[in-house]
Protein backbone atom coordinates (compact mmCIF):
# COMPACT_ATOMS: atom_id res chain seq x y z
CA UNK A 1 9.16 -7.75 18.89
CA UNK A 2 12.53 -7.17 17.46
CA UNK A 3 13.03 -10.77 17.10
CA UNK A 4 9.68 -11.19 14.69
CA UNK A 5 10.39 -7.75 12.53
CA UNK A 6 13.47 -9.62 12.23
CA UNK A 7 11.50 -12.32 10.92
CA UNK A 8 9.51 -10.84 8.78
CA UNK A 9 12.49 -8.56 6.69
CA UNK A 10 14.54 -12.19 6.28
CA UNK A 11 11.06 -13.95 4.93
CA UNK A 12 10.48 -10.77 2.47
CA UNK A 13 14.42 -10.12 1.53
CA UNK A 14 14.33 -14.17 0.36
CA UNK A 15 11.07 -14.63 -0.94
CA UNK A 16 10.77 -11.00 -3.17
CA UNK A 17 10.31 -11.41 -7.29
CA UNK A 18 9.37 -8.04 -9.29
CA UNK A 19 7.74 -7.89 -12.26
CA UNK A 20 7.89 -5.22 -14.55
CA UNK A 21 5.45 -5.26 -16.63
CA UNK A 22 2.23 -3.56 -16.03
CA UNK A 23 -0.66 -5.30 -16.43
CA UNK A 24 -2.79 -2.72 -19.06
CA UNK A 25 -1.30 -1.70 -22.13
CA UNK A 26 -0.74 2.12 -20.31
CA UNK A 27 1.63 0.97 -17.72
CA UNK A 28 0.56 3.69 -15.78
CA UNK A 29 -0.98 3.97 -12.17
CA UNK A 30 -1.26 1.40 -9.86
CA UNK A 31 -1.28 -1.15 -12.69
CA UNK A 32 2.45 -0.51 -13.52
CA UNK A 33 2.56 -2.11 -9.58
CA UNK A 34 2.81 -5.56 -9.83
CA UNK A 35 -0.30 -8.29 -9.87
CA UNK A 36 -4.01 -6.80 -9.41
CA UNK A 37 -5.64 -7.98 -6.15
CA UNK A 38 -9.33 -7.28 -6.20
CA UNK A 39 -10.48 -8.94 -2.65
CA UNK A 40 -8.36 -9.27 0.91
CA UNK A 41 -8.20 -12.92 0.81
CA UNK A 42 -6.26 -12.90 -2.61
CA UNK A 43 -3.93 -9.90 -0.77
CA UNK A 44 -4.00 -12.48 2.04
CA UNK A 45 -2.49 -15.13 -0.06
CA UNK A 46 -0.16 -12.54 -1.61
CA UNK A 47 0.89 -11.74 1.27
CA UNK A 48 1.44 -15.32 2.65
CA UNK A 49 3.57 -16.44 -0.43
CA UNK A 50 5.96 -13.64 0.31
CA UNK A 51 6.41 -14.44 3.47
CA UNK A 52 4.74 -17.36 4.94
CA UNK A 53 2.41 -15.53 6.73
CA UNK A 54 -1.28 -13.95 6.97
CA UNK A 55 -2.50 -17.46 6.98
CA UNK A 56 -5.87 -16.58 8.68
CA UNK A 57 -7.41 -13.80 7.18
CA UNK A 58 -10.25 -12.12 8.84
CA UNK A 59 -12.96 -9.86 7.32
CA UNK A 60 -13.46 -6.66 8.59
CA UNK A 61 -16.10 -4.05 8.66
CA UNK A 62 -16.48 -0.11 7.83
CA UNK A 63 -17.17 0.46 11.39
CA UNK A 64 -13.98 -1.48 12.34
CA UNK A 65 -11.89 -0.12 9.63
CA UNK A 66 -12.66 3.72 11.05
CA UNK A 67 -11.36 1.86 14.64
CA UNK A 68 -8.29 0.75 13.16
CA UNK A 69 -6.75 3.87 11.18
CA UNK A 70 -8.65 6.43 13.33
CA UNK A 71 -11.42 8.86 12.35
CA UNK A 72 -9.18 11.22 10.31
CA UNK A 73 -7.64 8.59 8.43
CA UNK A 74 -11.45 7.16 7.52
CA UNK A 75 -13.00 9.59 6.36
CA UNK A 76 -9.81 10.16 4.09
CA UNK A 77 -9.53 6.59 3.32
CA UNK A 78 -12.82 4.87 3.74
CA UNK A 79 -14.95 6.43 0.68
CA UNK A 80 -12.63 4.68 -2.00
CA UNK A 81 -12.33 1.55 -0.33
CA UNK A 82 -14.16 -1.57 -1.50
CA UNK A 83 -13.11 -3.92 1.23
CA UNK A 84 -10.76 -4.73 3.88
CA UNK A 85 -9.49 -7.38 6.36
CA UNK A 86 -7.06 -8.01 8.69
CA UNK A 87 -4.50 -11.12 9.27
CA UNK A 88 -1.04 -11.26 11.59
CA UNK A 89 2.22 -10.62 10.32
CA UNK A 90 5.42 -10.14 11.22
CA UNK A 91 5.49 -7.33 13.51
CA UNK A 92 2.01 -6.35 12.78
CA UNK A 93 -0.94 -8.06 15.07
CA UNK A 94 -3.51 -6.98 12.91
CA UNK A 95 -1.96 -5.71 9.16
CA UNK A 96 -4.54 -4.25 7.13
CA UNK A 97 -5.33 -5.70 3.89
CA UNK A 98 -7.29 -3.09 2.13
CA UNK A 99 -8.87 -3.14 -1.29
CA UNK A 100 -9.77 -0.17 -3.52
CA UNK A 101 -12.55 1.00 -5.28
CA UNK A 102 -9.86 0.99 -8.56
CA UNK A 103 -12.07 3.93 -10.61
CA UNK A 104 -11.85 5.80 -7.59
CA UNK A 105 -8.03 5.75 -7.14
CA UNK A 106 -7.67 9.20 -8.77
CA UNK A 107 -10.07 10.59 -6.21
CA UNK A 108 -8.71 9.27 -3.43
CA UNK A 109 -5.68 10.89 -5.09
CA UNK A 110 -7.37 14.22 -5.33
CA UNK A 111 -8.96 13.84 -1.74
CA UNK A 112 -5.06 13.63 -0.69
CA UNK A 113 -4.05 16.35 -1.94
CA UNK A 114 -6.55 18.49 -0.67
CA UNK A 115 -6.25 17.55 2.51
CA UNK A 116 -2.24 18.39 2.10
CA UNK A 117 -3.54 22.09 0.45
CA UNK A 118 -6.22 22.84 3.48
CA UNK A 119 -4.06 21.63 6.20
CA UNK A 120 -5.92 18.61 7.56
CA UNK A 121 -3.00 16.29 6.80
CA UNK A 122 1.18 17.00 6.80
CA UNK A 123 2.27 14.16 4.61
CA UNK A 124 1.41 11.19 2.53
CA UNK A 125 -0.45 8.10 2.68
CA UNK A 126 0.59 5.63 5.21
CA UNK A 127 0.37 2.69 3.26
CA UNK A 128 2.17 0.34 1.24
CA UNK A 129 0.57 0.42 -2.09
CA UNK A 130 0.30 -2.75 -4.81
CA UNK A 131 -2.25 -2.78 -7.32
CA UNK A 132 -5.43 -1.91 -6.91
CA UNK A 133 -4.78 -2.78 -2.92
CA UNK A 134 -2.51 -1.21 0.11
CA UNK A 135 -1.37 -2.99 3.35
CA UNK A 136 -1.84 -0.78 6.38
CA UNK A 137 2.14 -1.41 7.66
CA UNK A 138 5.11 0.02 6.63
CA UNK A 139 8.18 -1.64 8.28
CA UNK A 140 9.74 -4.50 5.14
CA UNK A 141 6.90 -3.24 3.15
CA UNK A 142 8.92 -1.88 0.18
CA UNK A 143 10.86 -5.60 0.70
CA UNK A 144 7.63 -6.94 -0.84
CA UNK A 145 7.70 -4.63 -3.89
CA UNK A 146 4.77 -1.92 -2.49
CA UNK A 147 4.95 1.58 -3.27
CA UNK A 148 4.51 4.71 -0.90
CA UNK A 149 2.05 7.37 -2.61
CA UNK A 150 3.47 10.58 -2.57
CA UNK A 151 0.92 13.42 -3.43
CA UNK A 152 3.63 16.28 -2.29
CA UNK A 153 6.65 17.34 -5.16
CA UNK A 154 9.74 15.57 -4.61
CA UNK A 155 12.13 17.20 -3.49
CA UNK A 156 15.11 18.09 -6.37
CA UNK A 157 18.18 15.75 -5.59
CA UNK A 158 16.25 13.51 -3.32
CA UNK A 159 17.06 9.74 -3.59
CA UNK A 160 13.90 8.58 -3.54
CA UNK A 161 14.50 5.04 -5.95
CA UNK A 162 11.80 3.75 -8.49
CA UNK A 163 8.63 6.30 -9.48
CA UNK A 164 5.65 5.69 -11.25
CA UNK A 165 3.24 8.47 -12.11
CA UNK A 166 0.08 7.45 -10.03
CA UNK A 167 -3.28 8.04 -10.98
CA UNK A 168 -3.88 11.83 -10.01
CA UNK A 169 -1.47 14.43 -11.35
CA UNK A 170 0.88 15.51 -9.19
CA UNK A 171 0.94 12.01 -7.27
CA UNK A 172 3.96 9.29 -7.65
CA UNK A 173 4.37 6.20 -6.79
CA UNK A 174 7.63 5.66 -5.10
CA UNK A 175 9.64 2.38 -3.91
CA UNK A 176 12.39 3.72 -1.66
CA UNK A 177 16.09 2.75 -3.00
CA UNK A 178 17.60 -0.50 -1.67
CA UNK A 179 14.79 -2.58 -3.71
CA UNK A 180 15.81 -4.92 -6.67
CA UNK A 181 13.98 -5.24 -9.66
């Protein structure tokens, strides 16, 4: 296991490129986040440029999706997603590739953040996110350029590396220091 995570950081710390620019004229959201992905097999490819694998990319269901992050992650999750599949990488047997509904990113957002207010949920998303898309791991994910959502304040001082406003108020996109532009 060791041995493949291994893997999997050298394949994403050699393969990474950034871009900057966002791809509206806002630069804001998840569009500041790279290249838009709008189905799992194009994350799938993504994903296999960056690191040479995800090569066999399954389609999933609804019903499968609710399996694989658990009911209270579903019925957070599942209403603003468009579509999802699974392929194998690096550590992960099964990485999710999930795909957003992209006018429903703010109420995902929103949905977050009331979960955080009413107690149903002690931190943030659990994702990596790109845009438009997540991928369900999180060990190398920031190698690839992904961003965590964070829906609670950020702590004054904390090091937290390269923020984006997201879609909601109150939400940020954050890469974690370490990654290179």
């Amino acid at each position: 296991m060791l041995g493949r995570c291994a893997a999997l950081v050298a394949l994403l710390v050699g393969s990474v490129a950034c871009s900057s620019a966002a791809t509206d004229s806002t630069g804001l959201g998840s569009n500041a986040l790279g290249p838009p992905l709008g189905t799992p097999a194009a994350v799938g490819e993504w994903v296999q440029e960056k690191t040479g694998q995800c090569d066999d990319v399954v389609p999933r269901t609804m019903e499968e999706f609710a399996e694989f992050v658990g009911p209270l992650r579903a019925k957070l999750y599942a209403p603003y997603v468009a579509e999802w599949a699974t392929c194998e990488a690096g550590p992960y047997e099964r990485l999710g590739l999930v795909v957003f509904q992209r006018e429903k990113l703010p109420d995902f957002q929103r949905s977050w953040q009331g979960a955080l207010a009413g107690g149903e949920v002690s931190d943030n998303p659990d994702f990596g996110f790109g845009n438009g898309f997540a991928l369900s791991g999180t060990l190398g994910l920031e190698l690839l350029g992904l961003h965590e959502l964070r829906c609670t304040p950020v702590e004054p001082g904390a090091d937290v590396g390269h923020t984006l406003p997201a879609e909601a108020e109150g939400c940020t996109y954050v890469q974690k220091p370490g990654h290179h532009h």
